[in-house]
Protein backbone atom coordinates (compact mmCIF):
# COMPACT_ATOMS: atom_id res chain seq x y z
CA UNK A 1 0.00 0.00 0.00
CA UNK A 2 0.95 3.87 -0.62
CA UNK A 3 0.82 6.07 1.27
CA UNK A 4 -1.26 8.59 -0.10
CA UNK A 5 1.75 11.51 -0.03
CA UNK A 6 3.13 9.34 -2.35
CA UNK A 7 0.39 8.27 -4.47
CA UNK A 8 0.82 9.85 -7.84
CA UNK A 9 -2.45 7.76 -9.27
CA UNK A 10 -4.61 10.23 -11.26
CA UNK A 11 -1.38 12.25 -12.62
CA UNK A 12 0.27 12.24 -15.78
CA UNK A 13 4.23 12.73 -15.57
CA UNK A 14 6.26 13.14 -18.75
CA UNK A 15 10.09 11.79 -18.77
CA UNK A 16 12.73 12.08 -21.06
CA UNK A 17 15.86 9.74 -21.36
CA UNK A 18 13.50 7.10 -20.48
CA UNK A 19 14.62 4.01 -22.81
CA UNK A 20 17.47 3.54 -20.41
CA UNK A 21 18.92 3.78 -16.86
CA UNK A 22 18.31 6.83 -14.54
CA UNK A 23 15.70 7.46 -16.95
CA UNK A 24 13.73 4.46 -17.38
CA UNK A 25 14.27 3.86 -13.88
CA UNK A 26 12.48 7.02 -12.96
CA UNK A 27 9.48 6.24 -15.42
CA UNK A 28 8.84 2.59 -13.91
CA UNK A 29 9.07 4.19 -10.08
CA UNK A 30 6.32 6.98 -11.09
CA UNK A 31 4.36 3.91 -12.40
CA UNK A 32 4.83 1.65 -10.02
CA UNK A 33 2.96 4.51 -7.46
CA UNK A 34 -0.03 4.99 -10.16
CA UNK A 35 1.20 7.94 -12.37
CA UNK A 36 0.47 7.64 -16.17
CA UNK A 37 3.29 8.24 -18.31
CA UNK A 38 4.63 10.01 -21.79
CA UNK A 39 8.06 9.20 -22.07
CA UNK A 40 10.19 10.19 -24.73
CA UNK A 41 13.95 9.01 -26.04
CA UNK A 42 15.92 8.85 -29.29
CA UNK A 43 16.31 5.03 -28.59
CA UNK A 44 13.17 3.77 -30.12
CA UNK A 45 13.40 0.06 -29.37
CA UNK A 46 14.56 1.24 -26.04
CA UNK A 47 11.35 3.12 -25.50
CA UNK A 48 8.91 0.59 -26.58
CA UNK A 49 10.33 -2.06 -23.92
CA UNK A 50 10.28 0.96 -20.93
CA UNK A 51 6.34 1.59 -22.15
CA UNK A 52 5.60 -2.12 -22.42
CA UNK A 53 6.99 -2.33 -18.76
CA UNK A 54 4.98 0.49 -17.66
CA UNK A 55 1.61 -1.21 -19.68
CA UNK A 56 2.04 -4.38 -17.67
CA UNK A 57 2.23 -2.04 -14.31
CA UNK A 58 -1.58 -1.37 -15.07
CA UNK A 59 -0.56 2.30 -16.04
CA UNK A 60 -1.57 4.29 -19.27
CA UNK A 61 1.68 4.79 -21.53
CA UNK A 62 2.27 6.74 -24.60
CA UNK A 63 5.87 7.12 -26.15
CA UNK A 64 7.41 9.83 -28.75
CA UNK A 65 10.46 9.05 -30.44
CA UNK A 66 12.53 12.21 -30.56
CA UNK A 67 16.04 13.93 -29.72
CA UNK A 68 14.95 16.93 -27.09
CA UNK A 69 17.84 19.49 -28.02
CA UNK A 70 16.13 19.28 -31.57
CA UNK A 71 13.50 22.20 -30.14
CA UNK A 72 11.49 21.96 -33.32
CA UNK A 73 10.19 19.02 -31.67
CA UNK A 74 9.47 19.78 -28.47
CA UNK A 75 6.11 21.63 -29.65
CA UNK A 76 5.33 18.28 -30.88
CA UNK A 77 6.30 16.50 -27.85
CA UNK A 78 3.74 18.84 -26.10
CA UNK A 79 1.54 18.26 -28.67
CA UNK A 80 0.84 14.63 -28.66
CA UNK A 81 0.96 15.13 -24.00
CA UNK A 82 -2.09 17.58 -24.64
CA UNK A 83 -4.29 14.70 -27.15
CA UNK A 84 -3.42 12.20 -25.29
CA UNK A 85 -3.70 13.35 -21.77
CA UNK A 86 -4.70 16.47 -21.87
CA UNK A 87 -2.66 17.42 -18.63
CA UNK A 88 0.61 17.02 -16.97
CA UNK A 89 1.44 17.11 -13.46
CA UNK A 90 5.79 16.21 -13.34
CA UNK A 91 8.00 16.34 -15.78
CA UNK A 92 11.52 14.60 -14.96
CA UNK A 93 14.14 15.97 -17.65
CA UNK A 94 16.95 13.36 -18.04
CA UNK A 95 18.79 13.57 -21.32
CA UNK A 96 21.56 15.32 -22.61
CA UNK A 97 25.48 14.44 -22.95
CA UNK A 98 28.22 16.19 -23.77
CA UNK A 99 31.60 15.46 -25.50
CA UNK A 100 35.05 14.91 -23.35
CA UNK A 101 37.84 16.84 -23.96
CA UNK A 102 40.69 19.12 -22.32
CA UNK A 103 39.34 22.71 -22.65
CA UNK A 104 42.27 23.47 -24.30
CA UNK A 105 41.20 20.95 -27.32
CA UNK A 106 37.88 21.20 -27.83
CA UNK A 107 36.20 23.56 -30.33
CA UNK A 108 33.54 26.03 -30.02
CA UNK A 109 31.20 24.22 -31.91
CA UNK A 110 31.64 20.66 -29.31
CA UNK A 111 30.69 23.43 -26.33
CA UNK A 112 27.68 24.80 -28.08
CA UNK A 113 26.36 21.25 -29.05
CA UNK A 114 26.95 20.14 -25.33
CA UNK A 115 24.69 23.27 -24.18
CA UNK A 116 22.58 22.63 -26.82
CA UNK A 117 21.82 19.01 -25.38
CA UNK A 118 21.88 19.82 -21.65
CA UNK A 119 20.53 23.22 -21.72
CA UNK A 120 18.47 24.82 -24.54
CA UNK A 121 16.51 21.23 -24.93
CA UNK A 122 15.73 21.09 -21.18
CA UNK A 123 14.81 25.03 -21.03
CA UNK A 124 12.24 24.48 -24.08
CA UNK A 125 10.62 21.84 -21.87
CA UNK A 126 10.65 22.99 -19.12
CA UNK A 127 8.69 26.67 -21.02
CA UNK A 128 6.09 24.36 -22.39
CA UNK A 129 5.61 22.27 -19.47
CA UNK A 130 5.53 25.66 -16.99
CA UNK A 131 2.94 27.19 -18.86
CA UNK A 132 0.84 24.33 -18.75
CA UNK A 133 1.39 23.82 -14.74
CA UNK A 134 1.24 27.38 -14.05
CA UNK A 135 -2.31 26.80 -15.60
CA UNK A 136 -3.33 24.11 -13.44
CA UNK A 137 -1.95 26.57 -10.38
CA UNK A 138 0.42 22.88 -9.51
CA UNK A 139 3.32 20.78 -10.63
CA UNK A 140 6.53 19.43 -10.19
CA UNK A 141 9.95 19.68 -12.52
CA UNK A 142 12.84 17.47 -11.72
CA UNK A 143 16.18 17.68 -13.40
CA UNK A 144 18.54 15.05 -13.19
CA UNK A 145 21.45 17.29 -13.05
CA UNK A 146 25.37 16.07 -11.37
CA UNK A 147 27.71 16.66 -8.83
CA UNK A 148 29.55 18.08 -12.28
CA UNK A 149 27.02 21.16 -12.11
CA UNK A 150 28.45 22.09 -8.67
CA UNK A 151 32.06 20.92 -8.24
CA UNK A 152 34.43 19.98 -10.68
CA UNK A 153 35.39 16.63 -12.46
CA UNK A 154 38.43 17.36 -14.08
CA UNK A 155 39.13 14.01 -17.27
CA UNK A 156 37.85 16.19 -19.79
CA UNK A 157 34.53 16.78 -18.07
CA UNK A 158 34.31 20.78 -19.05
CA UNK A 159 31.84 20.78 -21.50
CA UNK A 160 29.26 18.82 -19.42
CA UNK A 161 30.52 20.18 -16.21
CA UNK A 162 29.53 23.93 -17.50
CA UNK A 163 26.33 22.28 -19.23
CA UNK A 164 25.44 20.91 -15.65
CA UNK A 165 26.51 24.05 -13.83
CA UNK A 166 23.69 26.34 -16.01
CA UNK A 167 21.05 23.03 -15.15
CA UNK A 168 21.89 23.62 -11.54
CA UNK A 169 21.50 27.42 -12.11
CA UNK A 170 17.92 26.81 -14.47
CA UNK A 171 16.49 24.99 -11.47
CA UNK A 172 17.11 27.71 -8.92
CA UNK A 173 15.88 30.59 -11.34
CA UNK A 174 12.52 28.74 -12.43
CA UNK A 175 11.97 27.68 -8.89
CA UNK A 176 11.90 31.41 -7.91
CA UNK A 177 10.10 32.22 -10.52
CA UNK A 178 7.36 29.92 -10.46
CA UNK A 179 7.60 29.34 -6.19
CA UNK A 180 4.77 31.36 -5.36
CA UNK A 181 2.41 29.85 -8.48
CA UNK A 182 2.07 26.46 -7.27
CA UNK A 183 5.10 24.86 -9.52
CA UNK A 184 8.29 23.21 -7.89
CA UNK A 185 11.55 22.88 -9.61
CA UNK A 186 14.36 20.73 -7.98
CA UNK A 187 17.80 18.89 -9.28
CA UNK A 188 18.67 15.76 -8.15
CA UNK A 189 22.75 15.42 -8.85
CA UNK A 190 24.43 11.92 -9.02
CA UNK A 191 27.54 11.16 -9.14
CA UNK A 192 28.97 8.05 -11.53
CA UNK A 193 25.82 5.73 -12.02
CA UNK A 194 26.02 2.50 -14.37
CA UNK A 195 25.74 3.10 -17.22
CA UNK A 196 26.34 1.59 -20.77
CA UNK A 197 28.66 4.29 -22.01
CA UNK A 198 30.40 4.52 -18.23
CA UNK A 199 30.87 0.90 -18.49
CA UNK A 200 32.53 1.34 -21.76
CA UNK A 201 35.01 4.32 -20.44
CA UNK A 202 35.65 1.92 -17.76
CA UNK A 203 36.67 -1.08 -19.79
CA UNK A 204 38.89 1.33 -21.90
CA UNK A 205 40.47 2.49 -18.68
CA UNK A 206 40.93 -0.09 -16.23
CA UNK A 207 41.95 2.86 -13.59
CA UNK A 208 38.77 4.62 -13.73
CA UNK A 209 36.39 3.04 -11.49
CA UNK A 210 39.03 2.90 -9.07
CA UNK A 211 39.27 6.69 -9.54
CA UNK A 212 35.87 7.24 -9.11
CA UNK A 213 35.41 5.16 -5.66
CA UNK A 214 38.16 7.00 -3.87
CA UNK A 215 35.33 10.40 -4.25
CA UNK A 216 32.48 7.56 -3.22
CA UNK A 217 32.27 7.03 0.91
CA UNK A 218 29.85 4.43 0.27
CA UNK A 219 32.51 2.35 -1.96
CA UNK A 220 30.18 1.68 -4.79
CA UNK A 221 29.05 2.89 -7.96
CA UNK A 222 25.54 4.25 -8.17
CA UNK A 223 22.43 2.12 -10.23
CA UNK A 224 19.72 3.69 -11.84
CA UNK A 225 17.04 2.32 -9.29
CA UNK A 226 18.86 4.62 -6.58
CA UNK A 227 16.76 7.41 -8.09
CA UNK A 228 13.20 5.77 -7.70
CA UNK A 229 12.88 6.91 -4.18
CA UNK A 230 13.89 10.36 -4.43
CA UNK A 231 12.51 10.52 -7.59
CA UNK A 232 8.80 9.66 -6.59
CA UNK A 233 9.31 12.24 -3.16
CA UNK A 234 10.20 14.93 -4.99
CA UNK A 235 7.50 14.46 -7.72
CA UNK A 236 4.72 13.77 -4.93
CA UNK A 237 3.15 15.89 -1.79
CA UNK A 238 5.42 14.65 0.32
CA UNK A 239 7.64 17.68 -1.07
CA UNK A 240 4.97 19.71 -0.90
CA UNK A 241 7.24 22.59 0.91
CA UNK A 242 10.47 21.70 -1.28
CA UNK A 243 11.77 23.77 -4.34
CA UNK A 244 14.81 24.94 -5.52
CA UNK A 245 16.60 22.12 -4.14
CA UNK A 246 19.98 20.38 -5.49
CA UNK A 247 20.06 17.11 -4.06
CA UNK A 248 22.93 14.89 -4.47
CA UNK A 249 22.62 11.32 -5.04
CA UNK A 250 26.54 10.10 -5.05
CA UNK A 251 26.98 7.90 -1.99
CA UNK A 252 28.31 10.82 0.18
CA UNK A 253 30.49 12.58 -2.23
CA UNK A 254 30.43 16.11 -2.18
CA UNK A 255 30.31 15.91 1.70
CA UNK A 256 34.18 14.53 1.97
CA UNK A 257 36.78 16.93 1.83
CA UNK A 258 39.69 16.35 -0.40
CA UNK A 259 41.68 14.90 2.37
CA UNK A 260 38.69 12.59 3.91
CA UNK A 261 38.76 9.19 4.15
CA UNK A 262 36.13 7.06 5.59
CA UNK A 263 36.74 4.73 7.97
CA UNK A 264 37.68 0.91 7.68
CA UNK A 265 35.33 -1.65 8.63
């Protein structure tokens, strides 16, 4: 049983990135506590196995196949929400990567694609999806942003560490903006999650994971379903009072200082 602070039944939630990990992950939990779903991805096949999980959850599902940086589309996105729903209550922005270089290296062009990905795409969604909540007087926007948007990663992380500073930045602005009108806008910020594409980087560099537990207090990597939780508290009541929030999700992270070290078991 929910409990009803938690109980998104009745409420339509639309989440990008969802043919995959953090993304997917956060579609199914939203599901799971009743909300019905558009999701969106460029990974059609992807997509069609995250809605056919969602179907057999009991939920209503509809799926658009679409890159959200490409803005032309987002109108469309909307578009197809307002047939088939005709409302939306959360929408969890997910998507957007970057490319990896030394700052030194990469061109103009590689920095403007990256903000064009984790920025401008998210910003157009989140202006269609605000003027539909500000409507309704309610509503709740979730980035999934990273530790990246608040400290730095160094390994050729600049492009998507400047990408996730201006997310961090977008979710304070629109939560000021919108506070007193009924819509909430939080980040939650992970650090290294599994991934496909992480678990590629790591194969190609056998140092890397180790790299990345020595920042982790927890000593693991994060999964995707370490979202749900958060995910479905900051899209439900319970968060009534919350907005403008960064939330980390990296195992204790950002709360070590350089010289930390936790201790031994």
């Amino acid at each position: 049983m929910v409990h009803s602070l938690f109980d998104l039944t009745g409420r339509v939630a639309l989440v990008s990135g969802a043919a995959r990990g953090i993304g997917r992950a956060m579609a199914l939990a939203f599901a799971e506590v009743g909300a019905d779903l558009l999701i969106t991805d460029m990974n059609a096949d992807g997509l069609q196995q995250t809605a056919a999980k969602i179907e057999r959850l009991g939920c209503r599902v509809s799926s658009f196949c679409c890159d959200i940086s490409d803005v032309e589309r987002i109108g469309e996105l909307f578009g197809q929400l307002d047939k088939v729903f005709g409302r939306l209550d959360v929408l969890a922005t997910v998507t957007g990567g970057s490319s990896l270089g030394r700052p030194e290296d990469l061109t103009v062009d590689q920095v403007r694609q990256a903000f064009q990905s984790l920025v401008v795409g998210r910003f157009a969604c989140c202006q269609e999806a605000g003027r539909r909540m500000l409507a309704a007087g309610k509503g709740s926007i979730i980035h999934i942003g990273s530790v990246a948007g608040v400290a730095a990663l160094g390994r050729g992380n600049f492009a998507y560490s400047m990408g996730m500073g201006a997310v961090a930045q977008m979710t304070r602005e629109l939560s000021l903006e919108w506070a007193s009108r009924g819509v909430r806008v939080n980040a939650i910020l992970p650090a290294q999650v599994i991934n496909p594409d992480l678990a590629k980087r790591m194969d190609a560099d056998p140092t890397l994971e180790a790299t990345f537990l020595r920042g982790i207090p927890m000593g693991r990597l994060g999964r995707p379903e370490d979202v749900q939780g958060l995910a479905i508290f900051l899209a439900s009541d319970a968060s009534a009072w919350i907005t403008g929030a960064l939330i980390p999700l990296d195992g204790g992270g950002l709360a070590m200082s350089a010289g930390g070290t936790p201790s031994s078991r």
